[in-house]
N, C-alpha and C. Protein backbone atom coordinates (compact mmCIF):
# COMPACT_ATOMS: atom_id res chain seq x y z
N UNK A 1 201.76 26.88 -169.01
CA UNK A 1 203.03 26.68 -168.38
C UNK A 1 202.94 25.48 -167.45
N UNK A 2 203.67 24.68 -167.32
CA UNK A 2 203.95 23.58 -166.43
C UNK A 2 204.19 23.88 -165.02
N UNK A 3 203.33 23.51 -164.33
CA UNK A 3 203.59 23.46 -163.05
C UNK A 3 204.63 22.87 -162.02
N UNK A 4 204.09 21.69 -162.40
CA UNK A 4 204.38 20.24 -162.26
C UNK A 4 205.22 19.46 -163.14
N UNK A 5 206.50 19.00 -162.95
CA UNK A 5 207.27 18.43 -164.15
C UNK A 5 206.95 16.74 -163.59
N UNK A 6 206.87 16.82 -162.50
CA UNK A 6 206.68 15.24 -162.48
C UNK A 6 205.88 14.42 -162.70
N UNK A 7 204.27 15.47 -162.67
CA UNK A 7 203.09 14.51 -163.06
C UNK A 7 202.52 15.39 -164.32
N UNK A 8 202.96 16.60 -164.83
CA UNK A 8 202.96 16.77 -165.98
C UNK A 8 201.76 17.84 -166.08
N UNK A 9 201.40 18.63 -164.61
CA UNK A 9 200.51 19.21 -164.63
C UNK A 9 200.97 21.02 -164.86
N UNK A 10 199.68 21.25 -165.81
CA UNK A 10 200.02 22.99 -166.01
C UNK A 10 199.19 23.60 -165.15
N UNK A 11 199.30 24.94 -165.51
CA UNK A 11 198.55 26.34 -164.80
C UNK A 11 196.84 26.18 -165.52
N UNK A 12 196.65 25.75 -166.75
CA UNK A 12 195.42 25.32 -167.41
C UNK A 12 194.48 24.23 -166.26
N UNK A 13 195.40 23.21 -166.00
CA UNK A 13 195.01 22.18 -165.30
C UNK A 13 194.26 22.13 -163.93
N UNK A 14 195.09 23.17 -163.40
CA UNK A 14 195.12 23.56 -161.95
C UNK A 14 193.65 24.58 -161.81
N UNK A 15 193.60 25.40 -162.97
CA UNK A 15 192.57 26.58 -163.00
C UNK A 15 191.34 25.85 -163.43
N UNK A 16 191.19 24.80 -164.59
CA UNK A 16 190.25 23.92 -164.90
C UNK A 16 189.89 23.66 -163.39
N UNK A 17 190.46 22.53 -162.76
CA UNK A 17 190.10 21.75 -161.56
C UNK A 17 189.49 22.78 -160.48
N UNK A 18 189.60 23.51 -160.27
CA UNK A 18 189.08 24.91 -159.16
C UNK A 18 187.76 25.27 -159.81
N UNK A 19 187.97 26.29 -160.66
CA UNK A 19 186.65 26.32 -161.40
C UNK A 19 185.75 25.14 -161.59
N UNK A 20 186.25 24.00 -162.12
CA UNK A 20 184.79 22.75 -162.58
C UNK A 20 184.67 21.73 -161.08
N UNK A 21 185.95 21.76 -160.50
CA UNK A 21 185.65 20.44 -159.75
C UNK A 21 185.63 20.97 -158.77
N UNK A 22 185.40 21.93 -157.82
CA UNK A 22 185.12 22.67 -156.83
C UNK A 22 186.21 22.05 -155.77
N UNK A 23 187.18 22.01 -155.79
CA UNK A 23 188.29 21.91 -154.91
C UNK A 23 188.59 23.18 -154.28
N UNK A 24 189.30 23.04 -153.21
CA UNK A 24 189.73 24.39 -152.39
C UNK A 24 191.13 24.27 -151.89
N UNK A 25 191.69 23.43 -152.21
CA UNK A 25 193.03 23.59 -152.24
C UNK A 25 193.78 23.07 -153.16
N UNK A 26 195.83 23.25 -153.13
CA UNK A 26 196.54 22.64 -153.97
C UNK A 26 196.48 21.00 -153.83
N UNK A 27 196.28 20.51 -152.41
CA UNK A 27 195.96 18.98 -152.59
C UNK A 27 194.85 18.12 -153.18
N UNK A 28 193.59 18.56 -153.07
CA UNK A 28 192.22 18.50 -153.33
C UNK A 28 192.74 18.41 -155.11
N UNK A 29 193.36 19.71 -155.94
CA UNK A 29 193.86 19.47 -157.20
C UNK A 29 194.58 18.43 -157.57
N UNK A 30 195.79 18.29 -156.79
CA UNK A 30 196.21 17.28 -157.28
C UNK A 30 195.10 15.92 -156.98
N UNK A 31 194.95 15.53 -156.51
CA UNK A 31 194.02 14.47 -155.92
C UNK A 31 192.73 14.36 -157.51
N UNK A 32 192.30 15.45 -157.87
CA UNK A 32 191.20 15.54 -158.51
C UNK A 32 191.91 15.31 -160.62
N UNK A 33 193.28 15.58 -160.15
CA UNK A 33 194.13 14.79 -161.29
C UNK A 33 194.55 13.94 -161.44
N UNK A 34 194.26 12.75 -160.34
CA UNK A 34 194.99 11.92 -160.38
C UNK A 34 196.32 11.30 -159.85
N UNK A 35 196.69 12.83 -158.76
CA UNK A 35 198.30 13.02 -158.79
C UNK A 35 198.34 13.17 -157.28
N UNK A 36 199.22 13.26 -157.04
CA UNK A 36 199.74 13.79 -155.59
C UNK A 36 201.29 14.46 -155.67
N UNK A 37 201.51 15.18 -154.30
CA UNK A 37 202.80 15.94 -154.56
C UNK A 37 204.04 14.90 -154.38
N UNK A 38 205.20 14.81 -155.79
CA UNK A 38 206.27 14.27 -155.70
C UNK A 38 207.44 14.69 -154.41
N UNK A 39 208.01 15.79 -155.59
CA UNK A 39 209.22 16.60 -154.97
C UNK A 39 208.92 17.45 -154.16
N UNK A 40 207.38 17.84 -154.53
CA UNK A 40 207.29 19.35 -153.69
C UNK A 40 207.12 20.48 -154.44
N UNK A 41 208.64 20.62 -155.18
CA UNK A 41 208.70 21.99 -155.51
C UNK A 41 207.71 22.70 -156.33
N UNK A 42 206.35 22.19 -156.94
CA UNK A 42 205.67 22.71 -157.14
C UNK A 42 204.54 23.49 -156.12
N UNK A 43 204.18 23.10 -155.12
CA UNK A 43 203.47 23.04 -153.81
C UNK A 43 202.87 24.67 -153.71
N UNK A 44 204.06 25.55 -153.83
CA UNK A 44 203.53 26.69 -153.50
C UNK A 44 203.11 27.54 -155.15
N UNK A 45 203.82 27.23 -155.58
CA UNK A 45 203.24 27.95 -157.06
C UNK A 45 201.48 27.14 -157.44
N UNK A 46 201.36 26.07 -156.98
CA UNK A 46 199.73 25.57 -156.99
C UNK A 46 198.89 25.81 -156.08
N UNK A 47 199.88 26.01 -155.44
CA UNK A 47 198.85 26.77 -153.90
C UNK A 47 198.29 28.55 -154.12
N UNK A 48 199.55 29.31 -154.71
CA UNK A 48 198.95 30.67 -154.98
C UNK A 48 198.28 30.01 -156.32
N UNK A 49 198.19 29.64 -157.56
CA UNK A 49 197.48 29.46 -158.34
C UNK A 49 195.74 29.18 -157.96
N UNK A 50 195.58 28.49 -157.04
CA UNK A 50 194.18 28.07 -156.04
C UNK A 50 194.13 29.37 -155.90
N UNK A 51 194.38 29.54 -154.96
CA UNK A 51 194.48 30.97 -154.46
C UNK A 51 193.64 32.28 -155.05
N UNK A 52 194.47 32.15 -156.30
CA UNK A 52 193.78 32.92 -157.07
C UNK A 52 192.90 32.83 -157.90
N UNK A 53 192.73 32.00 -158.07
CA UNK A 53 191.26 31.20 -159.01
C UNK A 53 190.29 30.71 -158.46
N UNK A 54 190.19 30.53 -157.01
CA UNK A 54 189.13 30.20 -155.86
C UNK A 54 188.07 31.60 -156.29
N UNK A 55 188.74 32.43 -155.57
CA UNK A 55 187.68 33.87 -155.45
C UNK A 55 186.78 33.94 -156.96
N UNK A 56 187.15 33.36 -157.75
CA UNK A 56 186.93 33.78 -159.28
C UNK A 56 185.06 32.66 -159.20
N UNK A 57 185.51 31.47 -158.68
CA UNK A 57 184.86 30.52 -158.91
C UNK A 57 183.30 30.58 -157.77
N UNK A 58 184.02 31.63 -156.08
CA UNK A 58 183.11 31.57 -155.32
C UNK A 58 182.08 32.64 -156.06
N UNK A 59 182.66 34.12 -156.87
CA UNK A 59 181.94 34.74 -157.54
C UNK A 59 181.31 34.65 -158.14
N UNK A 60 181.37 33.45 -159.17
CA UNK A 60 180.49 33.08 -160.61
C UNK A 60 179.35 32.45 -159.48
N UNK A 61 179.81 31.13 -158.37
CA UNK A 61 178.78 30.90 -157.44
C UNK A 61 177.58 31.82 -157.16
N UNK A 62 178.39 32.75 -156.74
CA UNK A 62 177.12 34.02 -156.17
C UNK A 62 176.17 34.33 -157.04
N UNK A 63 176.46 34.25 -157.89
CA UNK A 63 175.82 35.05 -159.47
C UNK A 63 174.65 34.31 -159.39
């Protein structure tokens, strides 16, 4: 699903970048795509997306 209509970023994109590129937030993502925030209105739907894919990534860490 598309996140992002302006720089063309999905929910794939966002979860890739957390997991491989060890970012910790929605800016750090965009940044690590290439992108930064246009309009905005994506902001908080990439922010809970982090959110929830952080804990996933500090876990596999622990392992």
């Amino acid at each position: 699903m598309y996140v992002c209509i302006c720089n063309g970023i999905t929910d794939k994109d966002i979860k890739g970048a957390v997991a491989e590129g060890g970012v910790n937030d929605a800016e750090e993502v965009y940044m690590s795509l290439g992108s930064s925030f246009c309009c905005g209105q994506c902001k908080d739907c990439a922010e809970s997306l982090v959110a929830h894919e952080l804990p996933k990534r500090l876990l596999l860490a622990a392992e």
